[in-house]
N, C-alpha and C. Protein backbone atom coordinates (compact mmCIF):
# COMPACT_ATOMS: atom_id res chain seq x y z
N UNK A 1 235.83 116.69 195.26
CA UNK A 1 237.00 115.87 195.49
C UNK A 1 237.05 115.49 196.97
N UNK A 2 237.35 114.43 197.16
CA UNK A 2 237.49 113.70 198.66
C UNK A 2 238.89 113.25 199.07
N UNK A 3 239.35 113.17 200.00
CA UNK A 3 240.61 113.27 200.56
C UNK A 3 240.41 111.44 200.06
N UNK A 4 241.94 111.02 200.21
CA UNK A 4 242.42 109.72 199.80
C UNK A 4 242.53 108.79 201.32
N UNK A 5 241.65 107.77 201.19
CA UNK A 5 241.78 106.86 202.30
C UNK A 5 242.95 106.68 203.14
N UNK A 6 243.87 107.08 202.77
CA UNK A 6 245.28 106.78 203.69
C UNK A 6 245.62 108.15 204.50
N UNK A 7 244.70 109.25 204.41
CA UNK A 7 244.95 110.17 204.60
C UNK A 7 244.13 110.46 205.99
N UNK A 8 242.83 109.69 205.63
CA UNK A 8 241.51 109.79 206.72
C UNK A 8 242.11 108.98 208.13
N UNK A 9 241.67 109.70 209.34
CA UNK A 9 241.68 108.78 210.38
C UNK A 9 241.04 109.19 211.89
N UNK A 10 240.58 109.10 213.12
CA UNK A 10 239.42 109.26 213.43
C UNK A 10 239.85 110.46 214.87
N UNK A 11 238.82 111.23 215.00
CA UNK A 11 239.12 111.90 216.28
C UNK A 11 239.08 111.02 217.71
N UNK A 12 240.09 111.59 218.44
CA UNK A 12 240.22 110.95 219.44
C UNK A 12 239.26 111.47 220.90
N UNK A 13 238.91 112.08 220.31
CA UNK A 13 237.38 112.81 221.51
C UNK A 13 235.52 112.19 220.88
N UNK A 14 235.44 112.23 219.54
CA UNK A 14 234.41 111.68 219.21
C UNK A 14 234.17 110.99 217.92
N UNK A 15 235.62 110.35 217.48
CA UNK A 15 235.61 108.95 216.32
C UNK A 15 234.98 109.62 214.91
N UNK A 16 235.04 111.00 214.78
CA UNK A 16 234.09 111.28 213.60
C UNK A 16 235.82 110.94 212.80
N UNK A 17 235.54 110.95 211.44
CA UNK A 17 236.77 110.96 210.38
C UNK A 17 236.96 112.02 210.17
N UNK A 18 238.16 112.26 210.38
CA UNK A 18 238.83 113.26 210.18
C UNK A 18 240.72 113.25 209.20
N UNK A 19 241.08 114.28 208.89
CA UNK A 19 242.32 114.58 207.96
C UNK A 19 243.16 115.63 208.77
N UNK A 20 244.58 115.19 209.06
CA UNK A 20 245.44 115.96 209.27
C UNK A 20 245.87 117.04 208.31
N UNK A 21 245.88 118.14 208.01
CA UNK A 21 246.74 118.72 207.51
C UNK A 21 247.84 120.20 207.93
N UNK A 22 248.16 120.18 206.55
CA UNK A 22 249.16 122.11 207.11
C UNK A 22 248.89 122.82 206.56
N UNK A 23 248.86 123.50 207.28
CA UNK A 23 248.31 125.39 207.14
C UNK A 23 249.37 126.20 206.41
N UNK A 24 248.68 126.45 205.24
CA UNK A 24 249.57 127.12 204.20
C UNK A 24 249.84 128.48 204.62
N UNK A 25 249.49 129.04 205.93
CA UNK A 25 249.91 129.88 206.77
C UNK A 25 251.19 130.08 207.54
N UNK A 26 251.20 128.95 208.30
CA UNK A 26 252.35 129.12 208.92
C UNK A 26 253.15 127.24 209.32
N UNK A 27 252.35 126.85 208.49
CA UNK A 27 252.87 125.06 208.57
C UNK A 27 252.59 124.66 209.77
N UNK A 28 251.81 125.01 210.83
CA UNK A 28 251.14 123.68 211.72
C UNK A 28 249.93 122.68 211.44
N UNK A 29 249.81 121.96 212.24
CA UNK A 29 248.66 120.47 211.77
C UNK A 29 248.05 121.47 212.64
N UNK A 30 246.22 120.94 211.46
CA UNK A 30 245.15 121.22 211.81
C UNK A 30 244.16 119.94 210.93
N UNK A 31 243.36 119.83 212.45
CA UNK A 31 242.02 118.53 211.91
C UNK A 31 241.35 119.47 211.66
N UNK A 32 240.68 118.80 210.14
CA UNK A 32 239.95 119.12 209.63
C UNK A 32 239.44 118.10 208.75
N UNK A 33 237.67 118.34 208.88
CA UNK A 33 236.45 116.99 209.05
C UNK A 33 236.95 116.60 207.37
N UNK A 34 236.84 115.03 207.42
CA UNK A 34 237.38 114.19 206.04
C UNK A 34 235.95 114.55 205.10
N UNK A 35 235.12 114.89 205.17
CA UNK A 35 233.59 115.13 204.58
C UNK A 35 233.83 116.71 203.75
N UNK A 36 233.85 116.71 202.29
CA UNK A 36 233.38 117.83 202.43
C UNK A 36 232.19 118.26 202.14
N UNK A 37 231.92 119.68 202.15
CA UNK A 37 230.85 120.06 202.54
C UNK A 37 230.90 121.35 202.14
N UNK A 38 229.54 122.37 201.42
CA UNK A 38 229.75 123.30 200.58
C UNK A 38 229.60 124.51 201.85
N UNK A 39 229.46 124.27 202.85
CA UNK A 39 229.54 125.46 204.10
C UNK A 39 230.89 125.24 204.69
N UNK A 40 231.86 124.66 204.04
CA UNK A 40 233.30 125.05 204.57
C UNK A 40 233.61 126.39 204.94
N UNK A 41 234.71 126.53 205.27
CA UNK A 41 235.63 128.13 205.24
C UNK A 41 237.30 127.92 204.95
N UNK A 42 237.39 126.31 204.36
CA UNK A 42 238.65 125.94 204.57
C UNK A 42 238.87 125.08 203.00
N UNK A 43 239.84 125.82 201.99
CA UNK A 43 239.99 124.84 201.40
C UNK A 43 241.31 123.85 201.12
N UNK A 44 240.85 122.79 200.83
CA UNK A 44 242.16 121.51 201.24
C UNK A 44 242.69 121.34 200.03
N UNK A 45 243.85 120.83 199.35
CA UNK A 45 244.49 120.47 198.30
C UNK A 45 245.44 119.27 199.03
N UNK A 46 245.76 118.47 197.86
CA UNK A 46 247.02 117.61 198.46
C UNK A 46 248.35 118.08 197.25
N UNK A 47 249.20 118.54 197.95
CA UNK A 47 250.51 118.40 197.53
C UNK A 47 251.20 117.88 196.36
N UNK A 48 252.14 117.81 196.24
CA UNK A 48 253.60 117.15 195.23
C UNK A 48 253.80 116.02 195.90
N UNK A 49 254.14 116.82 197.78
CA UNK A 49 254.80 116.31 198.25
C UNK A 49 254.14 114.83 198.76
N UNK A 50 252.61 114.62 198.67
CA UNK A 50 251.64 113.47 198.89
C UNK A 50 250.96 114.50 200.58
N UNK A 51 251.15 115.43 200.97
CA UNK A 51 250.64 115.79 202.26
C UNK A 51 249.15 116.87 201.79
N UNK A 52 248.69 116.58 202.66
CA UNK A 52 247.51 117.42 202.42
C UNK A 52 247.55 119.10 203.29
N UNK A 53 247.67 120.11 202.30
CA UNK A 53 247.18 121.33 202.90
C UNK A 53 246.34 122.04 203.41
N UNK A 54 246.13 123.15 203.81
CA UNK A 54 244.54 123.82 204.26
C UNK A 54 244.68 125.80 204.24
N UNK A 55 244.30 125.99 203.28
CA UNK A 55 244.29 128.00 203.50
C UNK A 55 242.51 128.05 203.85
N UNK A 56 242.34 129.20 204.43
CA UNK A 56 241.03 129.91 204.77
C UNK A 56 240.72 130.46 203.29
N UNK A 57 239.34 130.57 203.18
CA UNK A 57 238.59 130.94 202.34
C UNK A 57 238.22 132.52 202.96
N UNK A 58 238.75 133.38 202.25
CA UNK A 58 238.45 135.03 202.70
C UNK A 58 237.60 135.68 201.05
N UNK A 59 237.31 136.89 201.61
CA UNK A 59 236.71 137.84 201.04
C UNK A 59 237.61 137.81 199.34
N UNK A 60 238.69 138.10 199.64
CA UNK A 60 239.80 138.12 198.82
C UNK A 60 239.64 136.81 197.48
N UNK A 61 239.97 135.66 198.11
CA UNK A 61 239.49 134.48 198.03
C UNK A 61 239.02 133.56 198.29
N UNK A 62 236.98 133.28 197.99
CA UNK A 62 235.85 132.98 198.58
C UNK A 62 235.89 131.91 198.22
N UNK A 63 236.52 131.27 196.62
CA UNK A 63 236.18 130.37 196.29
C UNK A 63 237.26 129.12 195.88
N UNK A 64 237.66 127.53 196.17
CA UNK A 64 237.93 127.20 195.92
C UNK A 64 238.96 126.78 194.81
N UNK A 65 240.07 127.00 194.26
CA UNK A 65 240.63 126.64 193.10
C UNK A 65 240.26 124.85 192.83
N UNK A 66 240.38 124.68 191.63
CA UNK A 66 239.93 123.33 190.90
C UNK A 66 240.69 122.06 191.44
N UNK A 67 241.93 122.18 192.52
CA UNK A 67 242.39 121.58 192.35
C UNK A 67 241.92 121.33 194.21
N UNK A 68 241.64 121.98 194.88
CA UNK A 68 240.50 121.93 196.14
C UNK A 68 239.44 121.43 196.57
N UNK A 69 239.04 121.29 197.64
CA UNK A 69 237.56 120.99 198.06
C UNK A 69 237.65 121.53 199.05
N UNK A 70 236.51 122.23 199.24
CA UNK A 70 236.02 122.95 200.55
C UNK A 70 235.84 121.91 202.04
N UNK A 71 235.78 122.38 202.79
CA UNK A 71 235.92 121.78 204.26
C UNK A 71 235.59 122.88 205.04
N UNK A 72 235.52 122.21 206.15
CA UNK A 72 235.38 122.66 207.81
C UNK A 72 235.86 122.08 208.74
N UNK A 73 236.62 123.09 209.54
CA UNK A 73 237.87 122.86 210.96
C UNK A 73 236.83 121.98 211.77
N UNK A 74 237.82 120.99 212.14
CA UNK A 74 237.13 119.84 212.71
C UNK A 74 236.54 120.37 214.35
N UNK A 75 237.31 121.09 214.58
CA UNK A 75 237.34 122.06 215.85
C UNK A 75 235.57 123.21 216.18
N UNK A 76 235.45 123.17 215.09
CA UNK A 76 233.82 123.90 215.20
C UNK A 76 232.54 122.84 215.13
N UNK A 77 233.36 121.78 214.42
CA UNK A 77 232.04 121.11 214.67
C UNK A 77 231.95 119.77 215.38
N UNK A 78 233.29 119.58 216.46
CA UNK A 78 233.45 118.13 217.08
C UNK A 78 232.18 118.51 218.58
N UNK A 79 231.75 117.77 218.83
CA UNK A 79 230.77 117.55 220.11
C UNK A 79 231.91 117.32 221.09
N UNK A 80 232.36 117.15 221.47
CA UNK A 80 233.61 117.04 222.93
C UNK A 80 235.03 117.53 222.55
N UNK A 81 234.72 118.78 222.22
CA UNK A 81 235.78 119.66 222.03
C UNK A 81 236.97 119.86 223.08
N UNK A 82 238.30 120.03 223.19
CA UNK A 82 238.90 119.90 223.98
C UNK A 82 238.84 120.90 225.03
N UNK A 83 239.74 120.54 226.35
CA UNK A 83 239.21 121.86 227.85
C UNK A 83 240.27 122.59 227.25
N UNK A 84 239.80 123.96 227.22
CA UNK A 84 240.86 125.24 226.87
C UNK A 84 241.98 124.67 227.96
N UNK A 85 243.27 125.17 227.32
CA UNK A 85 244.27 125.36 228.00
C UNK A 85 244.66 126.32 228.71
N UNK A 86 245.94 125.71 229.75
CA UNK A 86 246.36 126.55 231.22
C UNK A 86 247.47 126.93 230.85
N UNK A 87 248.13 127.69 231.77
CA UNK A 87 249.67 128.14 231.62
C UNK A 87 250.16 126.65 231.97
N UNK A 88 251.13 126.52 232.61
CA UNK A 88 252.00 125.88 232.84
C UNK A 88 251.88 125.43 234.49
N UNK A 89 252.01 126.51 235.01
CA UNK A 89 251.83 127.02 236.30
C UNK A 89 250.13 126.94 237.07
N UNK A 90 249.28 126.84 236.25
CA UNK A 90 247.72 126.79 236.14
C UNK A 90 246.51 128.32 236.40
N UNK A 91 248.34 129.57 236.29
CA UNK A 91 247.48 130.67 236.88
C UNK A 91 248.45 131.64 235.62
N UNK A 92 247.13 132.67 235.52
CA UNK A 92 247.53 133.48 234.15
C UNK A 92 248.19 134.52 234.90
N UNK A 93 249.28 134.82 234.20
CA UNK A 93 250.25 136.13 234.43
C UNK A 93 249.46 137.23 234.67
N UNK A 94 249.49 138.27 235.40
CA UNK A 94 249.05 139.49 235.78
C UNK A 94 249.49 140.53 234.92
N UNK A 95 249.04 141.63 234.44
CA UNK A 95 249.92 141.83 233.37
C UNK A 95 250.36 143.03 234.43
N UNK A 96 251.52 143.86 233.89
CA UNK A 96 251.96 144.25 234.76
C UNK A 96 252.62 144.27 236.17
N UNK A 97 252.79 142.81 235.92
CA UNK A 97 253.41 142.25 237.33
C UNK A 97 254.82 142.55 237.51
N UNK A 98 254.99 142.75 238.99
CA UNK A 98 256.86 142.63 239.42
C UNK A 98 257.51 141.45 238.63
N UNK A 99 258.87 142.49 238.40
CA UNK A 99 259.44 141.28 237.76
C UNK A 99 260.57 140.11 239.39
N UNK A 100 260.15 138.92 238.94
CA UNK A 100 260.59 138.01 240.21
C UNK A 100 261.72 138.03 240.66
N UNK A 101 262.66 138.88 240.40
CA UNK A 101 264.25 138.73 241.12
C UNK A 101 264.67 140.44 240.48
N UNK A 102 265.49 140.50 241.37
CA UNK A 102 265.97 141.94 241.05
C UNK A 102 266.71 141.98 239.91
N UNK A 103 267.17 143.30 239.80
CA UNK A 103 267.75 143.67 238.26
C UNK A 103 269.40 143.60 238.21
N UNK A 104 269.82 143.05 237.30
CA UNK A 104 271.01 142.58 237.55
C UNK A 104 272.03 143.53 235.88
N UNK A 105 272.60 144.12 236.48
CA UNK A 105 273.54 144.79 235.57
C UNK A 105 275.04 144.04 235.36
């Protein structure tokens, strides 16, 4: 099964086709490649609602239900993957650091 043309649309680092969907985990968007492909780890379904989903393929459950197609996170296999991210600030917390203003009762 192949995702539905209105669904497909292209990465913005290297134009491959790609599918938005949500993570039947915890409901954020994740790209993941519009191709599937039997070395996935990801399988996709579309909805009631017309949106397309995505759960991991585990030990538990390796294999696809009928109503699925296997995939792969667009993220392992894009060639200009994005620059890891910074704090905010551009410098990582120390752990154990002073806290910045005194203690206020």
């Amino acid at each position: 099964m192949k995702p539905a043309s209105h669904h497909i649309t292209t990465c913005r680092r290297c134009g491959a086709p790609i599918v938005w969907c949500l993570t039947s985990a915890n409901g954020k968007r994740q790209p993941v490649n519009a191709q599937p492909t039997d070395e996935g780890n990801l399988a996709v379904t579309q909805g009631a609602d017309g949106l397309l989903y995505v759960r991991s393929l585990t030990k538990a459950h390796p294999e696809p239900r009928p109503s699925e197609w296997r995939a792969m996170p667009h993220h392992a296999t894009c060639p200009s993957p994005p620059p890891p991210r910074r704090s905010s600030d551009g410098q990582r917390a120390a752990a154990g650091s002073v806290r910045p203003g005194p203690w206020q009762r």
